[in-house]
C-alpha atoms as a PDB file:
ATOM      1  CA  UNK A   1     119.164 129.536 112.112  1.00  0.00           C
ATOM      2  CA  UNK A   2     115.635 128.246 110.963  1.00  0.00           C
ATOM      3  CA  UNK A   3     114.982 124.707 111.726  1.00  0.00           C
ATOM      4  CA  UNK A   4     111.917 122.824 110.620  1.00  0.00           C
ATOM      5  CA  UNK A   5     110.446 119.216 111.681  1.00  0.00           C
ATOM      6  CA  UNK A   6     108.262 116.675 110.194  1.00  0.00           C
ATOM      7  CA  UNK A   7     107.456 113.305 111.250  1.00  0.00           C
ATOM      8  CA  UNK A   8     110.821 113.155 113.102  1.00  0.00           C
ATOM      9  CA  UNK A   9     112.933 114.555 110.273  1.00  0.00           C
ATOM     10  CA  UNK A  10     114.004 117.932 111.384  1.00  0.00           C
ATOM     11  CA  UNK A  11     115.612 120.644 108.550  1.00  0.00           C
ATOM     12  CA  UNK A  12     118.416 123.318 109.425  1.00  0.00           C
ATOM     13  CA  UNK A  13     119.573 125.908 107.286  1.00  0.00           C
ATOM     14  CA  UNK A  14     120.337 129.369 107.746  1.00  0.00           C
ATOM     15  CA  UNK A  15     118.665 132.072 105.518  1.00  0.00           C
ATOM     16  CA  UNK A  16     122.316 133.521 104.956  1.00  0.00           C
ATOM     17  CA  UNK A  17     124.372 132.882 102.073  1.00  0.00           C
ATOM     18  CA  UNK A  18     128.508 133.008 101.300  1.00  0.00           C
ATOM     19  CA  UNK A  19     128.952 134.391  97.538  1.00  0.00           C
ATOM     20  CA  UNK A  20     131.200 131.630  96.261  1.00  0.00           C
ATOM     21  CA  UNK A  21     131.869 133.275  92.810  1.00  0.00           C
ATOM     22  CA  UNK A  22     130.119 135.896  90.359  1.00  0.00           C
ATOM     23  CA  UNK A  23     126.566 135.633  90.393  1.00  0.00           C
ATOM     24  CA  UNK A  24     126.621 132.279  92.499  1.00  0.00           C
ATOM     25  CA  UNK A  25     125.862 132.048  96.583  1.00  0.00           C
ATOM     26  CA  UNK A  26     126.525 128.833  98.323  1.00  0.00           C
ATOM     27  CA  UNK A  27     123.515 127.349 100.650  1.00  0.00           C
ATOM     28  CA  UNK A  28     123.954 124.588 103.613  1.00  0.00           C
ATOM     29  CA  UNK A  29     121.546 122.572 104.801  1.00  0.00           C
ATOM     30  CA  UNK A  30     121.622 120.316 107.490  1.00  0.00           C
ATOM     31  CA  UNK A  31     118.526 116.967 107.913  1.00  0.00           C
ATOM     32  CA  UNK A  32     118.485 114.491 110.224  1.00  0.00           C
ATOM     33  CA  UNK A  33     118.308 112.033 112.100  1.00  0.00           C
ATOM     34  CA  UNK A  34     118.624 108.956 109.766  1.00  0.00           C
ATOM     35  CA  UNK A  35     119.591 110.923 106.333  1.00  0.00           C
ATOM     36  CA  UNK A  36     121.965 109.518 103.970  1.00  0.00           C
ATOM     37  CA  UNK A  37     123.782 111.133 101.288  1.00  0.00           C
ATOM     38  CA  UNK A  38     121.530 109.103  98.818  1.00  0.00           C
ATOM     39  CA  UNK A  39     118.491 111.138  99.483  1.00  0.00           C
ATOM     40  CA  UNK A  40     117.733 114.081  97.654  1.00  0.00           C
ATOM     41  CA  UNK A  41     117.902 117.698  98.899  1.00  0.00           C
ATOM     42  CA  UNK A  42     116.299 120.283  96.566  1.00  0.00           C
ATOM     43  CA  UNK A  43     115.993 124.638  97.147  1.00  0.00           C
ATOM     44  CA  UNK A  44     112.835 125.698  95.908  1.00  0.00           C
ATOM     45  CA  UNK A  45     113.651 129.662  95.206  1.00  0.00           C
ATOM     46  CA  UNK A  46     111.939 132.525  93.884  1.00  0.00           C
ATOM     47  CA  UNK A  47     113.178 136.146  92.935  1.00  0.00           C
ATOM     48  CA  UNK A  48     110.746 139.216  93.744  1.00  0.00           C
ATOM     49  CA  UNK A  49     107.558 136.863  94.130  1.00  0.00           C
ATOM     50  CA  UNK A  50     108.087 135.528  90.777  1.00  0.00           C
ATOM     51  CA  UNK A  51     107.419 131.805  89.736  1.00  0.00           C
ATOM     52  CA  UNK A  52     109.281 128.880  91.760  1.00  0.00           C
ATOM     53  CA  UNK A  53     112.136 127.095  90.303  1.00  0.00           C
ATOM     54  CA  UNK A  54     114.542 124.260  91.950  1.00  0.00           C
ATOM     55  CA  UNK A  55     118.131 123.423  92.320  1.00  0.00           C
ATOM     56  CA  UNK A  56     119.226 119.896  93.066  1.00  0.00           C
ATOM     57  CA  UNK A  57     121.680 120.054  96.331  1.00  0.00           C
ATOM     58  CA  UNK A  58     124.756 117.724  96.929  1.00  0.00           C
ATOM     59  CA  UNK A  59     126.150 116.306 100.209  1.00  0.00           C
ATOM     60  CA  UNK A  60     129.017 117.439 101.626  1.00  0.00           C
ATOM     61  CA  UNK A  61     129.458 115.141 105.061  1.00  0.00           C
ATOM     62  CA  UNK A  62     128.108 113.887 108.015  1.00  0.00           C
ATOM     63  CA  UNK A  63     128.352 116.237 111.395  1.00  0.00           C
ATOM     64  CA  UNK A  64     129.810 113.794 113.646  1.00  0.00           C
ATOM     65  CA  UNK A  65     128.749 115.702 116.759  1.00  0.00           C
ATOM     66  CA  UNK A  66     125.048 116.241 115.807  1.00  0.00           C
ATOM     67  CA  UNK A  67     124.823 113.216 112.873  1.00  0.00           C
ATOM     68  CA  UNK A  68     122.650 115.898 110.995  1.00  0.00           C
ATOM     69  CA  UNK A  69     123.924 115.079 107.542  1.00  0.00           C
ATOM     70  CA  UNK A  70     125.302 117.971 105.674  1.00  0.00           C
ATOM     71  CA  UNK A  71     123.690 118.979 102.146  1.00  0.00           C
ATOM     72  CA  UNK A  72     124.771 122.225  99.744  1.00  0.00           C
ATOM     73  CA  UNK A  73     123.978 123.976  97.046  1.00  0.00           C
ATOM     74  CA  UNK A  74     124.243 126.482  94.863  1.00  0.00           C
ATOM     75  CA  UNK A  75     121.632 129.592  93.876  1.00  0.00           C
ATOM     76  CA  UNK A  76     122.080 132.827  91.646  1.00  0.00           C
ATOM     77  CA  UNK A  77     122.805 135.932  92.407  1.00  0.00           C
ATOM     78  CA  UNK A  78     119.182 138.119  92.765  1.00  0.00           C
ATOM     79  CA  UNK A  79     119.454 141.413  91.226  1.00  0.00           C
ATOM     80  CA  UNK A  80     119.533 144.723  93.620  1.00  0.00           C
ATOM     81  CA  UNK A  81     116.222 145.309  94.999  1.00  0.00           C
ATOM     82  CA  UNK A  82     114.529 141.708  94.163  1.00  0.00           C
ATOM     83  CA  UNK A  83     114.432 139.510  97.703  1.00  0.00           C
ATOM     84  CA  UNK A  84     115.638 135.999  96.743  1.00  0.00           C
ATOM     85  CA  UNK A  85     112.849 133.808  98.683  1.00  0.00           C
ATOM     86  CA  UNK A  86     114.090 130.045  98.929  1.00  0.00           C
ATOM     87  CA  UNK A  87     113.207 127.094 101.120  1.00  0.00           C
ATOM     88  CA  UNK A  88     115.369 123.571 101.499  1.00  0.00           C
ATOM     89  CA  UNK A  89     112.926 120.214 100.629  1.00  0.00           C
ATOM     90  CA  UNK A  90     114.481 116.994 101.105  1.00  0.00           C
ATOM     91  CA  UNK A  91     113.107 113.516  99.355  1.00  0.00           C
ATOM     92  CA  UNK A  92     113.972 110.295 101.759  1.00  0.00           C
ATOM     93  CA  UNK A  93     112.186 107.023 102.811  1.00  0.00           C
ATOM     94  CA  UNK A  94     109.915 108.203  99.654  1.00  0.00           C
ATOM     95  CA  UNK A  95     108.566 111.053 101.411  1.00  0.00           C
ATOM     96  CA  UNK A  96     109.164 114.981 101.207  1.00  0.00           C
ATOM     97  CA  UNK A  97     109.880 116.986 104.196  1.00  0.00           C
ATOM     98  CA  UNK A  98     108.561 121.032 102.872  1.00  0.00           C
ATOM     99  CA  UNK A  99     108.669 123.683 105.241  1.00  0.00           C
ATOM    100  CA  UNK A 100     106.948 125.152 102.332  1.00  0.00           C
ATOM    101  CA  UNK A 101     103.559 122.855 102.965  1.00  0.00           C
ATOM    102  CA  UNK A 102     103.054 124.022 106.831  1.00  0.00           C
ATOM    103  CA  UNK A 103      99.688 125.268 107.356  1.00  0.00           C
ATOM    104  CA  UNK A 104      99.391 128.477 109.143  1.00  0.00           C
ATOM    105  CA  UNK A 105      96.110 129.190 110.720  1.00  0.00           C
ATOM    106  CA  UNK A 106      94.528 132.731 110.384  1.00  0.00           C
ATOM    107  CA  UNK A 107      92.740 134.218 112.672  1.00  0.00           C
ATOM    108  CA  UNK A 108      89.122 134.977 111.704  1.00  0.00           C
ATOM    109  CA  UNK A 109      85.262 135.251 113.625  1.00  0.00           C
ATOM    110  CA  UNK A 110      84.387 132.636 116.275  1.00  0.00           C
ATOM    111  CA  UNK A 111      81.254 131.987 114.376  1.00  0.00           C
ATOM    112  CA  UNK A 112      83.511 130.741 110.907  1.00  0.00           C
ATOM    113  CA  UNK A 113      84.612 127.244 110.579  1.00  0.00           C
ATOM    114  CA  UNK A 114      86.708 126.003 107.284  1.00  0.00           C
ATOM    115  CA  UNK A 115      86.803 122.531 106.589  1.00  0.00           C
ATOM    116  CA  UNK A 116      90.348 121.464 105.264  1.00  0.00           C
ATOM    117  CA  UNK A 117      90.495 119.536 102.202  1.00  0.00           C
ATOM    118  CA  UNK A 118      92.464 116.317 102.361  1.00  0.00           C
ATOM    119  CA  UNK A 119      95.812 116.368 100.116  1.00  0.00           C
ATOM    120  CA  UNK A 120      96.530 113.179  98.049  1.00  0.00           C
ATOM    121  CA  UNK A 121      99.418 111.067  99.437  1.00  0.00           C
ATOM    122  CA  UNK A 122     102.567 111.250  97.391  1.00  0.00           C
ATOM    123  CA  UNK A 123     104.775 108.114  96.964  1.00  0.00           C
ATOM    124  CA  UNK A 124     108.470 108.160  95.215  1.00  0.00           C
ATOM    125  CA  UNK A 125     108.643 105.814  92.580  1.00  0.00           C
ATOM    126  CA  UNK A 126     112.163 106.871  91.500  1.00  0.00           C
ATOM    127  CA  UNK A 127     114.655 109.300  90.784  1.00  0.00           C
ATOM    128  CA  UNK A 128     115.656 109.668  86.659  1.00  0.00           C
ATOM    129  CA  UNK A 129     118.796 110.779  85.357  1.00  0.00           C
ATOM    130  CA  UNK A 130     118.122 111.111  81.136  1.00  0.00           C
ATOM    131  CA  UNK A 131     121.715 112.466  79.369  1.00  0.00           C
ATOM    132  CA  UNK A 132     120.940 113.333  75.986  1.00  0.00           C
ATOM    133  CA  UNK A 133     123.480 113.647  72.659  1.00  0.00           C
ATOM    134  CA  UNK A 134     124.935 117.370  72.825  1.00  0.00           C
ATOM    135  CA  UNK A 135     124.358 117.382  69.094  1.00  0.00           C
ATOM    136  CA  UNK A 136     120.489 118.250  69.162  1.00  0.00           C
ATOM    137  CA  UNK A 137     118.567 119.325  66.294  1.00  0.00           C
ATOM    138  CA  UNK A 138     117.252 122.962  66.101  1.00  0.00           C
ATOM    139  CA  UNK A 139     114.435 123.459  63.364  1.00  0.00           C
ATOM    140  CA  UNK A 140     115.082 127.469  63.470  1.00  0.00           C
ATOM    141  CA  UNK A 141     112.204 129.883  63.812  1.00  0.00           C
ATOM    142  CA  UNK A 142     109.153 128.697  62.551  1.00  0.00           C
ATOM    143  CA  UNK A 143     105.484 129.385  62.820  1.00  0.00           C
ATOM    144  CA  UNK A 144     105.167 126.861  65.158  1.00  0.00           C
ATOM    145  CA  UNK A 145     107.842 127.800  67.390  1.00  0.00           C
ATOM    146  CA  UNK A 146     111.321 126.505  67.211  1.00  0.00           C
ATOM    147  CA  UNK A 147     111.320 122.394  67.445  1.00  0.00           C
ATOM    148  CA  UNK A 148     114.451 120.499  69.139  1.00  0.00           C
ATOM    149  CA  UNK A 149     115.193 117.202  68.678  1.00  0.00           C
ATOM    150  CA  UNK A 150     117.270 115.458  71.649  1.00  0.00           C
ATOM    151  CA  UNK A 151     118.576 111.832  71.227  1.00  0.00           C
ATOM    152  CA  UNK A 152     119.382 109.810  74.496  1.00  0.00           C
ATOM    153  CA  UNK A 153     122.601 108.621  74.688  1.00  0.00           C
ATOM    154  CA  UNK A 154     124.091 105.661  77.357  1.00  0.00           C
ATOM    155  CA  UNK A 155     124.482 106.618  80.981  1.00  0.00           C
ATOM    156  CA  UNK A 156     120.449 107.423  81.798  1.00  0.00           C
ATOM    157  CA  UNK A 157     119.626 105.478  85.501  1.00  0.00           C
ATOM    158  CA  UNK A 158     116.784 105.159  87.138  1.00  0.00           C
ATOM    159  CA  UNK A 159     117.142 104.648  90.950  1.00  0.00           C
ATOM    160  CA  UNK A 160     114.419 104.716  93.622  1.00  0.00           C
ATOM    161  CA  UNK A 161     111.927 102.524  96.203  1.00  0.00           C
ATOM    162  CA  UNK A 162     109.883 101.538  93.531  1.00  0.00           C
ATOM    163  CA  UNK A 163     111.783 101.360  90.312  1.00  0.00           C
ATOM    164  CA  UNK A 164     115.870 100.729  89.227  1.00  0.00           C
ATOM    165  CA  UNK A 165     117.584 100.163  86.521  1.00  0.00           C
ATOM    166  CA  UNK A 166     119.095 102.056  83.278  1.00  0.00           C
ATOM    167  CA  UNK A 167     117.717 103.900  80.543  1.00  0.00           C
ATOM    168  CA  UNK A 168     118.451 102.305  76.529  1.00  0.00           C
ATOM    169  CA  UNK A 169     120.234 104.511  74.391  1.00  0.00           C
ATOM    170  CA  UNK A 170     117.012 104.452  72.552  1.00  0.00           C
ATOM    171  CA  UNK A 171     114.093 107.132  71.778  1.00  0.00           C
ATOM    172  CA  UNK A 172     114.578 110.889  72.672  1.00  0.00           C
ATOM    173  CA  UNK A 173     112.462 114.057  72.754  1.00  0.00           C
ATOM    174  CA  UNK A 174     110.654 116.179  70.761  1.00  0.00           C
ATOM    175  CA  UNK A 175     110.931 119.814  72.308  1.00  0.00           C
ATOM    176  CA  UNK A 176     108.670 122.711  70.662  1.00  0.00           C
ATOM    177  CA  UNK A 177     109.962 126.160  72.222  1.00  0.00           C
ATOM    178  CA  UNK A 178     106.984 128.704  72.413  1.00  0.00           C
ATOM    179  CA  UNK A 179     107.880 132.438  71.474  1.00  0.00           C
ATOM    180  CA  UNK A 180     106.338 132.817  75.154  1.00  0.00           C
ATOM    181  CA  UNK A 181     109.898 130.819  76.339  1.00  0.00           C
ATOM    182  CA  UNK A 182     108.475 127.468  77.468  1.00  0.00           C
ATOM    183  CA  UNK A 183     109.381 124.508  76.074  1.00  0.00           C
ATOM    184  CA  UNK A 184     107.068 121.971  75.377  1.00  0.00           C
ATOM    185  CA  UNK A 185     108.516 118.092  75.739  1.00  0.00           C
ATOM    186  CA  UNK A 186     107.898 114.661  74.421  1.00  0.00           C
ATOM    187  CA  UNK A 187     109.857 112.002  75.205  1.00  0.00           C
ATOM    188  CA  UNK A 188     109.932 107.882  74.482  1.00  0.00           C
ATOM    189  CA  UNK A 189     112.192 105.858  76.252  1.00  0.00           C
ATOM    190  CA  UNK A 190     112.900 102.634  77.473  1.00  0.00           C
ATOM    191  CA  UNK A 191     113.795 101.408  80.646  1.00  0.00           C
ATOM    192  CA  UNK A 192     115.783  97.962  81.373  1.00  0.00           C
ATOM    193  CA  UNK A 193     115.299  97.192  85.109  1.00  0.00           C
ATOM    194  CA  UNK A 194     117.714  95.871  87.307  1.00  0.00           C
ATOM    195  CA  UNK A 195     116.140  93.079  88.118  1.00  0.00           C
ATOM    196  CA  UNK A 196     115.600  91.439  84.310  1.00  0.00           C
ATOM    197  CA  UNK A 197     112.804  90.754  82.573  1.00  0.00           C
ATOM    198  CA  UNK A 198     111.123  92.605  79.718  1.00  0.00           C
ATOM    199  CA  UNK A 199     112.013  96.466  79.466  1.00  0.00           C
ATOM    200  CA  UNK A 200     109.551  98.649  80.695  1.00  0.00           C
ATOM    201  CA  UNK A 201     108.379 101.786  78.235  1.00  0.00           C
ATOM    202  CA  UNK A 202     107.726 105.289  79.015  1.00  0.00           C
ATOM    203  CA  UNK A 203     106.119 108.606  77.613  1.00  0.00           C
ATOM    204  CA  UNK A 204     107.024 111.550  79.126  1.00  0.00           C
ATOM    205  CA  UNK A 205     105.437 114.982  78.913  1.00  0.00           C
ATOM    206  CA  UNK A 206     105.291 118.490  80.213  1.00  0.00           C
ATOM    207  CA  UNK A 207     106.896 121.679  79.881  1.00  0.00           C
ATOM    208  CA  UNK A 208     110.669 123.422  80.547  1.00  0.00           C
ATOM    209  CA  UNK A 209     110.728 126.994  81.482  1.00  0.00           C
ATOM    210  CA  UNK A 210     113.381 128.651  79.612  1.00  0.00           C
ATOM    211  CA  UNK A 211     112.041 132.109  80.969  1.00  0.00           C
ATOM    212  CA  UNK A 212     110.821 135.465  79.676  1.00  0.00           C
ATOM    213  CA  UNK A 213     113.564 135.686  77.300  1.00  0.00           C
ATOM    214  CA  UNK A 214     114.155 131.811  76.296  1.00  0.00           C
ATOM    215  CA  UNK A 215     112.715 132.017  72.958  1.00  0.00           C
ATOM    216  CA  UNK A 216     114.943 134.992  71.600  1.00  0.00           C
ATOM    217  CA  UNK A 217     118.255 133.311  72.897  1.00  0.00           C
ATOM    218  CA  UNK A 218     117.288 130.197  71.825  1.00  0.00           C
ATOM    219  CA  UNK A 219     117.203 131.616  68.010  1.00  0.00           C
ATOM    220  CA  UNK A 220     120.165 133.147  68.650  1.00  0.00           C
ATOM    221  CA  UNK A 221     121.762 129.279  69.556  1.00  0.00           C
ATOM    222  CA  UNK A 222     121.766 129.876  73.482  1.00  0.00           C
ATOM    223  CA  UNK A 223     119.865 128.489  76.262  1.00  0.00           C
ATOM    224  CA  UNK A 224     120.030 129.258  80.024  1.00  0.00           C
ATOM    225  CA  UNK A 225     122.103 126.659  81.928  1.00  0.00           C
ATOM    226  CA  UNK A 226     119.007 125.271  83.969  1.00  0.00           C
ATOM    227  CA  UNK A 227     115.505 125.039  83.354  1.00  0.00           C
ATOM    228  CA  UNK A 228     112.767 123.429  85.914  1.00  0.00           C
ATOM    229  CA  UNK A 229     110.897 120.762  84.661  1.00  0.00           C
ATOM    230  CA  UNK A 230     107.155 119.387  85.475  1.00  0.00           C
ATOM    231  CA  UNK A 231     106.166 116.045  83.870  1.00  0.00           C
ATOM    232  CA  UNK A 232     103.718 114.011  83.263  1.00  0.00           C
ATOM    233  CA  UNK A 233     104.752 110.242  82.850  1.00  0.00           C
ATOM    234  CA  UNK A 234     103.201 106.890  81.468  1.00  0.00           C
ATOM    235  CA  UNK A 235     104.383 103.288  81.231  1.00  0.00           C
ATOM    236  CA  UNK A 236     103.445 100.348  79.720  1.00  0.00           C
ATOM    237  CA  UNK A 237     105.096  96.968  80.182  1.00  0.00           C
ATOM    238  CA  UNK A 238     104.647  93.169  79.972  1.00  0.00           C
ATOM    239  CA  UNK A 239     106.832  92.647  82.826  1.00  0.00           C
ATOM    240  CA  UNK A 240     104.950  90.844  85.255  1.00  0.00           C
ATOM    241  CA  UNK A 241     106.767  92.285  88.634  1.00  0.00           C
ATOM    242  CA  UNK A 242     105.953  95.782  87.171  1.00  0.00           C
ATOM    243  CA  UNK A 243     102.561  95.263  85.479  1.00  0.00           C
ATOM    244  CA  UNK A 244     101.692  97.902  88.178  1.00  0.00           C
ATOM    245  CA  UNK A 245     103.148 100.709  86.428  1.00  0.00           C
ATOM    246  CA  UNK A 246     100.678 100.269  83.664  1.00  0.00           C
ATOM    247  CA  UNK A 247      97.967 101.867  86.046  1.00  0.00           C
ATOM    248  CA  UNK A 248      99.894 105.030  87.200  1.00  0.00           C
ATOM    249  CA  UNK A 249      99.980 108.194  86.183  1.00  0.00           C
ATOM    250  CA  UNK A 250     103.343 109.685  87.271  1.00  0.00           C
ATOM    251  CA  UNK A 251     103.996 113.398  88.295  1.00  0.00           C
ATOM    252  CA  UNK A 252     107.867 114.213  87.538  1.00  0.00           C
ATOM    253  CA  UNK A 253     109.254 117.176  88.974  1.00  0.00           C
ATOM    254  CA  UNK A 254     113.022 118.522  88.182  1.00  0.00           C
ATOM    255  CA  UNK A 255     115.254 120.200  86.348  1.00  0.00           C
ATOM    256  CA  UNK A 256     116.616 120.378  82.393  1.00  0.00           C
ATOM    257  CA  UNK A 257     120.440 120.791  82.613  1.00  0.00           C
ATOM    258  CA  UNK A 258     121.659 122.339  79.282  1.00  0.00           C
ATOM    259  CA  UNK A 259     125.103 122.499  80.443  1.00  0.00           C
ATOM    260  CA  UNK A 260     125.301 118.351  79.987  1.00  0.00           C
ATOM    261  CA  UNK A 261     122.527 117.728  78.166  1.00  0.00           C
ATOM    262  CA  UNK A 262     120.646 116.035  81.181  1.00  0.00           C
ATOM    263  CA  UNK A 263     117.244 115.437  82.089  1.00  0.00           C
ATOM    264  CA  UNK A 264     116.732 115.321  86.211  1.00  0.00           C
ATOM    265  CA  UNK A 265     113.538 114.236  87.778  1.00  0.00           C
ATOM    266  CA  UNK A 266     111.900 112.433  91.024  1.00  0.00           C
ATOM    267  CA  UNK A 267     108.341 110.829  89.853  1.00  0.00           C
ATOM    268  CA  UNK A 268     105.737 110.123  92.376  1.00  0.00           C
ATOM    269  CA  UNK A 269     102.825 108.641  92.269  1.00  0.00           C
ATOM    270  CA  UNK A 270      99.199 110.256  93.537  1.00  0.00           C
ATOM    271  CA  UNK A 271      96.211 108.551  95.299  1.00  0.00           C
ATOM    272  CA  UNK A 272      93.381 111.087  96.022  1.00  0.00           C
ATOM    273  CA  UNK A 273      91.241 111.129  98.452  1.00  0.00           C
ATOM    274  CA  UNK A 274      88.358 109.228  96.580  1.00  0.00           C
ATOM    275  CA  UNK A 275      90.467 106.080  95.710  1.00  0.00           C
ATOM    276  CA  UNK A 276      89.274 103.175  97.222  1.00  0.00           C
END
């Protein structure tokens, strides 16, 4: 059993997995103390040392001896002879706990100092849920890549510390699929908060990974179920409670379900080090 603690949040998982069904191995994760089911538990993974890429977790109870609450999820299957390398990272209070970001000192001459960089503070502006039609448009092969056109259809929320409400059944995304397998995104929506008031806009962009071989089963009329997503967003509103968002630059991070058409990402905002 690994266990992991930050700022009095402490992770528990163990690095064994049950095969659930073909291809699939179930994960459990325990965080605590003071975790809900409403915050987000993510496995960062990656097979043989290649890139990372995330799964979104769901909770499955409360341990009523420890009151760790209880989180699982899914991952693939690695193929014989690639190690499957994952890590749990869990989103509450609009902070991350990441095993992953522990800094392990290395040993070195008495005489050699290294001065760490600060790293910018994160803060969790919301989580987005964007469902698109299951009709999208394919261009085919072209020069330029293969272009998809994805319209957003009713059911998109946004929830989070910062920002809630639900997304207009208006705008959609312009995806151009490189031969190389990523997909590059562009999307317009609008966002009507919870609160009233004027809507709030946003421009999203940033790429989906559809791997190696993304491109070729793509023109073939396939996808892979999942693809991670990394975003960069932009608003602009006249709403005076959220006249702030005009001034951020938001970093999205998540995951393109093609399964339901869905778009699922946390967006934080970033002040360095230099900001006054």
């Amino acid at each position: 059993m690994r266990e992991f603690t930050d700022k009095g949040v402490t992770l528990r998982w163990s690095e064994a997995v049950t095969q659930v069904a073909s291809g699939v191995q179930r994960v459990l994760v325990e965080a605590g103390p003071a975790v809900s089911s409403h915050d987000t538990l993510r496995l960062i993974f990656s097979e043989n040392g290649g890139p990372e890429r995330a799964v979104r977790g769901w909770p499955v109870g409360c341990d009523p001896q420890t009151g760790m609450q209880q989180f699982a999820a899914a991952l693939p299957m690695a193929m014989k002879g690639h190690p499957l390398a994952w890590r749990p990272v869990l989103t509450a209070s609009g902070r991350e706990v990441d095993p992953g970001q522990q800094t392990i000192a290395k040993p070195g001459p008495a005489n050699i100092t290294e001065t760490d960089r600060p790293s910018p503070s994160l803060e969790h502006i919301a989580h987005f849920v964007v469902p698109f039609e299951a009709n999208f448009h394919a261009t085919g092969e072209t020069p330029d890549g293969v272009w998809l056109h994805f319209s957003i259809r009713e059911g998109g929320t946004v929830t989070g510390p910062k920002l809630s409400g639900t997304i207009e059944p208006v705008g959609g995304d312009w995806m151009q699929v490189r031969p190389d397998g990523v997909g590059n995104l562009h999307a317009k929506a609008m966002i009507k908060p919870s609160d009233g008031g004027a809507p709030i806009m946003f421009d999203d962009s940033g790429i989906c990974d559809f791997g190696q071989s993304g491109f070729a089963a793509l023109c073939n009329g396939q996808l892979p179920a999942t693809a991670p997503a990394r975003i960069a967003s932009r608003y602009l509103t006249s709403n005076a409670r959220y006249t702030w968002l005009n001034r951020v630059q938001g970093f999205g991070i998540g995951q393109a379900s093609l399964s339901d058409v869905t778009l699922r990402f946390d967006v934080y905002s970033a002040k360095g080090t230099s900001d006054g």
